[in-house]
N, C-alpha and C. Protein backbone atom coordinates (compact mmCIF):
# COMPACT_ATOMS: atom_id res chain seq x y z
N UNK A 1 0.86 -1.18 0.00
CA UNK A 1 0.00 0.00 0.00
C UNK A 1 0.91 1.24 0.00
N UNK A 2 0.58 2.35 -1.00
CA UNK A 2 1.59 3.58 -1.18
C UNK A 2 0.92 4.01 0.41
N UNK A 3 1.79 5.23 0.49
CA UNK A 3 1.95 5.92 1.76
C UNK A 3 0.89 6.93 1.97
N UNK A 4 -0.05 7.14 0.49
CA UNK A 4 -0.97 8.17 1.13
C UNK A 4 -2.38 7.36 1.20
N UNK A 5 -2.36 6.50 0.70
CA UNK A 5 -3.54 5.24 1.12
C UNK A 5 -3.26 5.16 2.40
N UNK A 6 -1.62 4.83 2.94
CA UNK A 6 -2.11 4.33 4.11
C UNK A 6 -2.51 5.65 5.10
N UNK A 7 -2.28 6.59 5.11
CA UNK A 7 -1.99 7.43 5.61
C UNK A 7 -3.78 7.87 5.72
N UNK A 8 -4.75 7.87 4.53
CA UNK A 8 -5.91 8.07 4.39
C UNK A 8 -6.71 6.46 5.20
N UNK A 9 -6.43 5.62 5.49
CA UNK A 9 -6.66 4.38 6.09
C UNK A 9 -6.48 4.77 7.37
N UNK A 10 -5.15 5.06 8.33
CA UNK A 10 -5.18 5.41 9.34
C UNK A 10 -6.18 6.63 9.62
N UNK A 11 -6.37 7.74 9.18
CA UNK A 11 -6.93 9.05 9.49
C UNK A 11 -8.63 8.69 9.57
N UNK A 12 -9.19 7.76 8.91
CA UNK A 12 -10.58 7.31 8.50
C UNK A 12 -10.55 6.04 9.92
N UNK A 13 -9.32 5.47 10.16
CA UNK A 13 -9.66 4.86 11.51
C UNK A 13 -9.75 5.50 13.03
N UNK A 14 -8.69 6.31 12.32
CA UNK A 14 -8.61 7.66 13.60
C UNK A 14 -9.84 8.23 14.11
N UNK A 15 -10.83 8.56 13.08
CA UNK A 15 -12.51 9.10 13.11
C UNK A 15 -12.72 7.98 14.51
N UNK A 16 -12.95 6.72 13.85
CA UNK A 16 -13.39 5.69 14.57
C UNK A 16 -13.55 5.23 15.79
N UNK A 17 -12.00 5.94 15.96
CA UNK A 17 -11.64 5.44 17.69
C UNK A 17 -12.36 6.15 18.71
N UNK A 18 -12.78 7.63 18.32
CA UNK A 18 -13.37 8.36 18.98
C UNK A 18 -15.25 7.59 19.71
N UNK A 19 -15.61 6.50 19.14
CA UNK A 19 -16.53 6.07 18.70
C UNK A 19 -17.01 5.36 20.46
N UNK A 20 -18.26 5.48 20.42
CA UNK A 20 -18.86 5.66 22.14
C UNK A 20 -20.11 4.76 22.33
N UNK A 21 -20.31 3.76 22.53
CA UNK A 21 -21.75 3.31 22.73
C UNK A 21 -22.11 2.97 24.05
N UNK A 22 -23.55 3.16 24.18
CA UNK A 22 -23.91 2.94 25.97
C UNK A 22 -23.58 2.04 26.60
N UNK A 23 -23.13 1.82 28.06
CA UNK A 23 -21.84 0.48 28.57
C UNK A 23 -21.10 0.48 28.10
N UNK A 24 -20.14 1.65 27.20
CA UNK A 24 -18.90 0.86 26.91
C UNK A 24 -18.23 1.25 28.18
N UNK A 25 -17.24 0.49 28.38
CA UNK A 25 -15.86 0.77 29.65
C UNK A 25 -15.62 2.33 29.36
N UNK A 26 -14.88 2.57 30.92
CA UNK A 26 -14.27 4.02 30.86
C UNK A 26 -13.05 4.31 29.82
N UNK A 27 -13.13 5.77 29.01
CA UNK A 27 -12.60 6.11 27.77
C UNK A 27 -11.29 6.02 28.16
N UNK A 28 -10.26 5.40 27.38
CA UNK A 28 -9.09 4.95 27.73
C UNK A 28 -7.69 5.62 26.45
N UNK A 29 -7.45 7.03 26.78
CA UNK A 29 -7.05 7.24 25.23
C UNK A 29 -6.18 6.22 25.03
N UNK A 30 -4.90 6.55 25.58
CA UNK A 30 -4.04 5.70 24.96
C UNK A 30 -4.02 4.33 24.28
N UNK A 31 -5.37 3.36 25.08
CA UNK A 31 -5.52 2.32 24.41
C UNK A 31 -6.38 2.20 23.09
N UNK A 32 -7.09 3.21 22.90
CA UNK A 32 -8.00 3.82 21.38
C UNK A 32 -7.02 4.52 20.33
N UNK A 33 -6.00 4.59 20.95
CA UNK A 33 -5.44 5.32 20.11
C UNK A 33 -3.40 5.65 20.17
N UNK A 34 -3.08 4.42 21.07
CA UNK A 34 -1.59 4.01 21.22
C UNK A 34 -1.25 3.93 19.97
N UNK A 35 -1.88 3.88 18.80
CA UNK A 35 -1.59 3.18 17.12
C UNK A 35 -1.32 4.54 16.54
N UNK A 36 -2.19 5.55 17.05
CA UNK A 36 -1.91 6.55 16.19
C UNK A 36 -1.09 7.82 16.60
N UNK A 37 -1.16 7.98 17.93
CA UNK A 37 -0.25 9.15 18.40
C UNK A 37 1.52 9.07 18.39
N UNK A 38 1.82 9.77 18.62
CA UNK A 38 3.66 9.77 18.75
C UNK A 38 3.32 10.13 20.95
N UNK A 39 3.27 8.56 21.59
CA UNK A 39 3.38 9.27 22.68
C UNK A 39 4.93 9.54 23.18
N UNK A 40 5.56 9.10 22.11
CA UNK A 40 7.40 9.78 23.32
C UNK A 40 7.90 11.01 22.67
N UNK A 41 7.03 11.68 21.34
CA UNK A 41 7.50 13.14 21.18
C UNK A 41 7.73 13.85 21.80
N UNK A 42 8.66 14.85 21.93
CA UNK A 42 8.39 16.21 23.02
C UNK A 42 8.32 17.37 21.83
N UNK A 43 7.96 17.14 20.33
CA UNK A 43 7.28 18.18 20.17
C UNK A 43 5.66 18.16 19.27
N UNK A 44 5.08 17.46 20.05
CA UNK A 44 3.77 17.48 19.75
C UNK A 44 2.97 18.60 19.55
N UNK A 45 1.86 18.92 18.88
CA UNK A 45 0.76 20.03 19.12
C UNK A 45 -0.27 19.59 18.89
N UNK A 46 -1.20 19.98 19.33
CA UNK A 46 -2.91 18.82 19.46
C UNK A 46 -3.49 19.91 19.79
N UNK A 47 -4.43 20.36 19.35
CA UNK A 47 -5.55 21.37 19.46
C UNK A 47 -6.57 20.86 18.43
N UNK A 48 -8.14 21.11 19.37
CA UNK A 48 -9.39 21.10 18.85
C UNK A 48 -10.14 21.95 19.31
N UNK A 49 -10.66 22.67 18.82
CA UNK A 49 -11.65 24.00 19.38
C UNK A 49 -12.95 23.61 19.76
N UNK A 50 -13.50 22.71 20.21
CA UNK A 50 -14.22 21.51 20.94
C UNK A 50 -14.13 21.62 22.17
N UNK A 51 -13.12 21.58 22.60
CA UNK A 51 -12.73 21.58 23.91
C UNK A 51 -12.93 22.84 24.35
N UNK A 52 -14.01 22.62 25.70
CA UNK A 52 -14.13 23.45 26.22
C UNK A 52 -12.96 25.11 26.35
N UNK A 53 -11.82 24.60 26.93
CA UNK A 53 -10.82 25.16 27.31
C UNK A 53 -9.63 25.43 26.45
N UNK A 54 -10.15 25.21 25.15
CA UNK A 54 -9.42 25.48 23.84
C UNK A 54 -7.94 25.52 24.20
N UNK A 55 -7.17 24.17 24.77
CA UNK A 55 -5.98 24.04 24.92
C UNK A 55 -5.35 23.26 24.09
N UNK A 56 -3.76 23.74 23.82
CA UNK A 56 -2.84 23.20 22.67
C UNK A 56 -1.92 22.27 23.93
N UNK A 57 -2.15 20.65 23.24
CA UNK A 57 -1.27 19.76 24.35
C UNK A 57 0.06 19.82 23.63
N UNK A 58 0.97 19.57 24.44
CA UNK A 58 2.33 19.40 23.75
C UNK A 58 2.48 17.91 24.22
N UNK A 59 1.53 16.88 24.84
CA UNK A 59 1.70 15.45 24.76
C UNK A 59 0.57 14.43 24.35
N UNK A 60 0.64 13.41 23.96
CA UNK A 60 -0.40 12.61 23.79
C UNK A 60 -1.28 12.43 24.76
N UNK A 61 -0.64 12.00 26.03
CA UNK A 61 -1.18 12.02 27.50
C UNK A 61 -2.41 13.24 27.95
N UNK A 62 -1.23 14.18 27.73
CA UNK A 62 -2.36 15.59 27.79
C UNK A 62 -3.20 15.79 26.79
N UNK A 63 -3.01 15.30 25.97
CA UNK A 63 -4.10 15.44 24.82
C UNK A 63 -5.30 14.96 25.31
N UNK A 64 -5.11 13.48 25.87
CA UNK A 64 -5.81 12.53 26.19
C UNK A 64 -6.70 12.80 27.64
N UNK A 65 -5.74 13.71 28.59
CA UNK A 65 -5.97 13.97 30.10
C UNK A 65 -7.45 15.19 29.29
N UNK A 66 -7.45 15.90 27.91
CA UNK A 66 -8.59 16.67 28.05
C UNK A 66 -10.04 15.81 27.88
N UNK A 67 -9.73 15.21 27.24
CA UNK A 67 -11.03 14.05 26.68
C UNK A 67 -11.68 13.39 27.38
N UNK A 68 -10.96 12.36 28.09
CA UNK A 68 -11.33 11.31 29.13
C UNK A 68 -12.36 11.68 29.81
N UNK A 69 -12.31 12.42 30.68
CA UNK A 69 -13.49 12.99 30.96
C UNK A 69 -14.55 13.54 30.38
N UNK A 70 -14.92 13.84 29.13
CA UNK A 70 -15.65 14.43 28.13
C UNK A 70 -16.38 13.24 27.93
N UNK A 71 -15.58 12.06 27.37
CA UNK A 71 -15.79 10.87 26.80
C UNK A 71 -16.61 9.66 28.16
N UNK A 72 -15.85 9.80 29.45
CA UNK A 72 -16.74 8.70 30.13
C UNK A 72 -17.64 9.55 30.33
N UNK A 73 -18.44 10.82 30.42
CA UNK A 73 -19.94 11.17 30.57
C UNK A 73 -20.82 11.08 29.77
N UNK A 74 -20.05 10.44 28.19
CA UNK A 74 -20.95 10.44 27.08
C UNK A 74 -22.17 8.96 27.08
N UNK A 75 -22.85 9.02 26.75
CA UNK A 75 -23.59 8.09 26.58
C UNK A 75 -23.64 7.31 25.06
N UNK A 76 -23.27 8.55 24.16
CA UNK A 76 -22.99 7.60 23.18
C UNK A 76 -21.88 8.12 21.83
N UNK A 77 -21.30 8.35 21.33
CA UNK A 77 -20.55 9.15 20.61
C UNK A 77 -20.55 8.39 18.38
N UNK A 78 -21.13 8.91 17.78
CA UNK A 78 -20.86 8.06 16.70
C UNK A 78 -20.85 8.98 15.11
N UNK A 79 -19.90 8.46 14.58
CA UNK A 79 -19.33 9.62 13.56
C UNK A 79 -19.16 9.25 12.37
N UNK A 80 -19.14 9.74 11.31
CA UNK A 80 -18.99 8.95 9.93
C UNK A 80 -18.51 10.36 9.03
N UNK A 81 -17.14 9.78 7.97
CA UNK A 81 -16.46 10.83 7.77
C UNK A 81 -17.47 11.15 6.20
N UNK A 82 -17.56 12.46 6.08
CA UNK A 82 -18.38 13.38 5.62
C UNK A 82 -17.72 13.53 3.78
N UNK A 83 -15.97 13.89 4.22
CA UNK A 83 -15.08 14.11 2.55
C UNK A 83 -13.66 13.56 3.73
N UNK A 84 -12.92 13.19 2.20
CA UNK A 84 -12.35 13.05 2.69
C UNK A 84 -11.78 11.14 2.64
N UNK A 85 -10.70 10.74 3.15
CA UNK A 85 -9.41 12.39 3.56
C UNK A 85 -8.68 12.38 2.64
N UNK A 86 -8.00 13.46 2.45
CA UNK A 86 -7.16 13.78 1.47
C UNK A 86 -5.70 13.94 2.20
N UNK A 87 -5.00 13.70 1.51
CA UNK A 87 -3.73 13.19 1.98
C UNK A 87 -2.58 13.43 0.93
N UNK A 88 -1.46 14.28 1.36
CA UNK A 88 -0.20 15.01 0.74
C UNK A 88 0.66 13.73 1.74
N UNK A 89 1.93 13.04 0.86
CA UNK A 89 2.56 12.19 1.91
C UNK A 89 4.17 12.76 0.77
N UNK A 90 5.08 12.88 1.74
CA UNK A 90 6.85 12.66 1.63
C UNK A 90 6.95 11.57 2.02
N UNK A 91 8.72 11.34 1.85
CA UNK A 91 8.96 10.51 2.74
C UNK A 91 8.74 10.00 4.40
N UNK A 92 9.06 10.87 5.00
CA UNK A 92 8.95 11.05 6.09
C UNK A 92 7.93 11.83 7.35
N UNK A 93 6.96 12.99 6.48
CA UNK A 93 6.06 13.52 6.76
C UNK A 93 4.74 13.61 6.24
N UNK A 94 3.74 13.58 6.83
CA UNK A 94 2.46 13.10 5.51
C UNK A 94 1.55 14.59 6.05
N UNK A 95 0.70 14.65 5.77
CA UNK A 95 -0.93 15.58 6.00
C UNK A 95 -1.78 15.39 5.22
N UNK A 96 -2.71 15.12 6.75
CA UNK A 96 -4.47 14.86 6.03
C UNK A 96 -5.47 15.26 6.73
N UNK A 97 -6.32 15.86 5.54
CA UNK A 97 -7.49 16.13 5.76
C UNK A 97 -8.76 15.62 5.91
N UNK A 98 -9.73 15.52 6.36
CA UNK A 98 -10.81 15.16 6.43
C UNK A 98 -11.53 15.67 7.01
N UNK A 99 -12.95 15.84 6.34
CA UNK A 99 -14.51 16.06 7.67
C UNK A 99 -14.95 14.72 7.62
N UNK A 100 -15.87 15.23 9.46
CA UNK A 100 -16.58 14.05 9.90
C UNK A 100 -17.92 14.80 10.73
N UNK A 101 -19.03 14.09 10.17
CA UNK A 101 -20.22 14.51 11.34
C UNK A 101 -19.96 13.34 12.61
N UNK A 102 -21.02 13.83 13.19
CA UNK A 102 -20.92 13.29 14.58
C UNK A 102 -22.12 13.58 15.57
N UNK A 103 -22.84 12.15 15.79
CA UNK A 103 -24.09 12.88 16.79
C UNK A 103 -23.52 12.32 18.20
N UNK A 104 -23.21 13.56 19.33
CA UNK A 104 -22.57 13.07 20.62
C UNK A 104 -23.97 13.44 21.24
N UNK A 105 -24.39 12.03 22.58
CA UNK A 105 -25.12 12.33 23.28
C UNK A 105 -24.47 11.94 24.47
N UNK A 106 -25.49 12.63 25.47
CA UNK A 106 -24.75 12.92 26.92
C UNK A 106 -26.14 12.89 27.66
N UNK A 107 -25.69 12.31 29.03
CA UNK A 107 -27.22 12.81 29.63
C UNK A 107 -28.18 13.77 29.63
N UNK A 108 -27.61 14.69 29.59
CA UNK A 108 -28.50 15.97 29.09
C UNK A 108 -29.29 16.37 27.43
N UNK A 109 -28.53 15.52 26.52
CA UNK A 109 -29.44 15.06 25.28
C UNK A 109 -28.07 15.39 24.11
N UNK A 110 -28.65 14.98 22.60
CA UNK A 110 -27.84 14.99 21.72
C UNK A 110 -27.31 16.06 20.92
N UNK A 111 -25.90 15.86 20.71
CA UNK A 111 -25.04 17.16 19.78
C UNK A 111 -24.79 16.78 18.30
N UNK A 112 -25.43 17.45 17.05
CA UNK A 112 -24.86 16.86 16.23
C UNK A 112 -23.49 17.87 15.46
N UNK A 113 -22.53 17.38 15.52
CA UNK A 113 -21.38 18.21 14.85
C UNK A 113 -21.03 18.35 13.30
N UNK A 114 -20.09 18.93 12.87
CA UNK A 114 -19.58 18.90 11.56
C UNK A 114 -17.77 19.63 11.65
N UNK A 115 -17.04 18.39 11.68
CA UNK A 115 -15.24 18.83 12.18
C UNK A 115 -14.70 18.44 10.60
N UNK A 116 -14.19 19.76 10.69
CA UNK A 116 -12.82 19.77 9.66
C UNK A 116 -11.70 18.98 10.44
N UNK A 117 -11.24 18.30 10.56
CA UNK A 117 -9.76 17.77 11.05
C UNK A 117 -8.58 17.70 10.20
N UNK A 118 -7.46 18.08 10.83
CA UNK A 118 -6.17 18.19 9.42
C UNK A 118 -5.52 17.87 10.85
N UNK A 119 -4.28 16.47 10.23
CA UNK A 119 -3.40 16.06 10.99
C UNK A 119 -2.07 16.00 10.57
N UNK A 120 -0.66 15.76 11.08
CA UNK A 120 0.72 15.97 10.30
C UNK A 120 1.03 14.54 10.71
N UNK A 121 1.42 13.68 9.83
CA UNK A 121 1.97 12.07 10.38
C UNK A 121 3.44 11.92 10.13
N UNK A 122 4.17 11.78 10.99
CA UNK A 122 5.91 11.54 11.05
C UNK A 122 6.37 10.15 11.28
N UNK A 123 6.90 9.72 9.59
CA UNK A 123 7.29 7.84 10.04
C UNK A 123 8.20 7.89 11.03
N UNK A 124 8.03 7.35 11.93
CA UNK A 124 9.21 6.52 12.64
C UNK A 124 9.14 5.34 12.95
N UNK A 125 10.04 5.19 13.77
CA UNK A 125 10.14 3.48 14.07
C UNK A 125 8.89 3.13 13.78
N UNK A 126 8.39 3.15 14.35
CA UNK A 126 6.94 2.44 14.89
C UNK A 126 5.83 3.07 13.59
N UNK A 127 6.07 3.42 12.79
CA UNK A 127 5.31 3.72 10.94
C UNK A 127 5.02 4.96 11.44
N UNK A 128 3.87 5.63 10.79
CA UNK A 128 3.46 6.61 10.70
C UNK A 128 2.38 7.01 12.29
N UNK A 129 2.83 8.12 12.89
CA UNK A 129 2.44 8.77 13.85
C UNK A 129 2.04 10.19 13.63
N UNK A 130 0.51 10.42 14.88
CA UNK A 130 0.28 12.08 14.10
C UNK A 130 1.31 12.75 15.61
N UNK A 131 1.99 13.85 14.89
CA UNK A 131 2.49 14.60 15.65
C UNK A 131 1.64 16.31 15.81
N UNK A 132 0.95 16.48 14.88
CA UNK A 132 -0.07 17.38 14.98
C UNK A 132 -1.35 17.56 14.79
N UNK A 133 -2.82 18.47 15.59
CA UNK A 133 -3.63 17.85 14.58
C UNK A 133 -4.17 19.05 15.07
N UNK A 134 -5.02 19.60 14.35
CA UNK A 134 -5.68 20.71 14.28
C UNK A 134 -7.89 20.07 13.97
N UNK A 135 -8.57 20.61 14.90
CA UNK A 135 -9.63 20.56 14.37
C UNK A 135 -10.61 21.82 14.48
N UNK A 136 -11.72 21.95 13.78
CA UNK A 136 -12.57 22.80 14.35
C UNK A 136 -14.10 22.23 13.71
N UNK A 137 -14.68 22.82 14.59
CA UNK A 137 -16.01 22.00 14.59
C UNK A 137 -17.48 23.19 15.15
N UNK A 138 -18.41 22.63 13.81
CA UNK A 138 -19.39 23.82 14.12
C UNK A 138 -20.45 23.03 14.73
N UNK A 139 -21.29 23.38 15.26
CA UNK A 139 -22.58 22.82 15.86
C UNK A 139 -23.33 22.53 15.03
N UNK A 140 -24.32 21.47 14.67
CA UNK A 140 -24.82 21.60 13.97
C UNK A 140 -26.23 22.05 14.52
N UNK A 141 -27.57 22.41 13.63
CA UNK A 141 -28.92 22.65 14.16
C UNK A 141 -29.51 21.07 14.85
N UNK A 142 -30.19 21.47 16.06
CA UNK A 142 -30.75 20.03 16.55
C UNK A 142 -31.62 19.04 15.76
N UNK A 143 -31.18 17.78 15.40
CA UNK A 143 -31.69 17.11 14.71
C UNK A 143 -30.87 16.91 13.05
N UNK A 144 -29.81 17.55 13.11
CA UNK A 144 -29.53 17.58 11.85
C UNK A 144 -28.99 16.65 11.18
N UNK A 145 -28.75 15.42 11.39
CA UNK A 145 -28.12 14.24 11.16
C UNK A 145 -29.05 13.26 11.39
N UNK A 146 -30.14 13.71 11.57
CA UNK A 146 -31.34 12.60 12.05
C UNK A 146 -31.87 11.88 10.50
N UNK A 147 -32.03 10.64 10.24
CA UNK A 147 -31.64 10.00 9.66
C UNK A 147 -31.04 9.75 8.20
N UNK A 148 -29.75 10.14 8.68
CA UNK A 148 -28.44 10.37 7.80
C UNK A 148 -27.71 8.62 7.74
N UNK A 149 -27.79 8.54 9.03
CA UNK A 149 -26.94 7.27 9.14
C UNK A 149 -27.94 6.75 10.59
N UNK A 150 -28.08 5.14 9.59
CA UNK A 150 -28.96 4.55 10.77
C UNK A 150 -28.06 4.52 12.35
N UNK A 151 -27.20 4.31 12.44
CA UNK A 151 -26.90 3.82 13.55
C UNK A 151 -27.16 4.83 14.70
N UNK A 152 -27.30 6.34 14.52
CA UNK A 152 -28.02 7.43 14.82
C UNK A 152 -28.76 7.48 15.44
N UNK A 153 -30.03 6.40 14.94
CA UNK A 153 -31.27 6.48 15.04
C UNK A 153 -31.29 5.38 16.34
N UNK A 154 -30.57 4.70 16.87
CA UNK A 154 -30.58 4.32 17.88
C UNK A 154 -30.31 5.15 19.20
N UNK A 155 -29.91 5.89 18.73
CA UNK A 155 -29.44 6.89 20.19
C UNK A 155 -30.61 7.66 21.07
């Protein structure tokens, strides 16, 4: 597989991991997502404007320390990528793009989203890792994904 297939393979699984159904176990980044981060970088950047507290992590960990909590109050989280991804790959450095909707529900009731995500992937040892990722994400109107994608319609 060339390098921007794989690179568009990982980023479309990446969507995935984020992925939440009622009873699942408490949100565990590193184990959703040990495949895709660089956790022994020290120069990481991770920002999503999602986050409450619109913070840039400089680790996987911290990336992860914002979510976890976001993620075990969810009741259900489920996303399907929209375009995408598009993918520029070098040797050694790749970037990709993609949107993804997303209906997140929470006890208090359901969010449906729409995220641009653009990530930077650096081979190393261990293949391709994102060392950056940038998202932003608009709200969507309530109901707006309502039946787009069945699995939705369970929530």
């Amino acid at each position: 597989m060339d390098d921007e297939r794989l690179i568009a393979d990982l980023h479309g699984r990446w969507v995935l991991g984020w992925e939440r159904d009622e009873g699942d176990p408490p949100f565990d980044f590193r184990r959703a997502f040990g495949e895709f981060y660089d956790f022994g970088s020290p120069d990481l950047r991770l920002y999503d404007d999602f986050d409450p507290g619109q913070r840039v992590a400089t680790t996987a960990a911290g990336y992860g320390s914002i979510w976890e909590p976001h993620f075990d109050r969810m009741v259900s989280a489920h996303h399907a990528v929209d375009d995408g991804p598009h993918v520029i790959a070098c040797p050694d450095l790749a970037a990709s793009m993609l949107v993804f909707v997303a209906r997140i529900t929470t006890p208090d009731g359901a969010t449906d989203i729409r995220t641009t995500t653009s990530l930077v992937w650096r081979r190393g040892p261990d293949g391709w890792r994102i060392v950056r990722e940038h998202n932003s994400t608009r709200v969507l109107p309530a109901g707006d994904l309502d039946g787009r994608l069945p699995v939705y319609e369970a929530d």
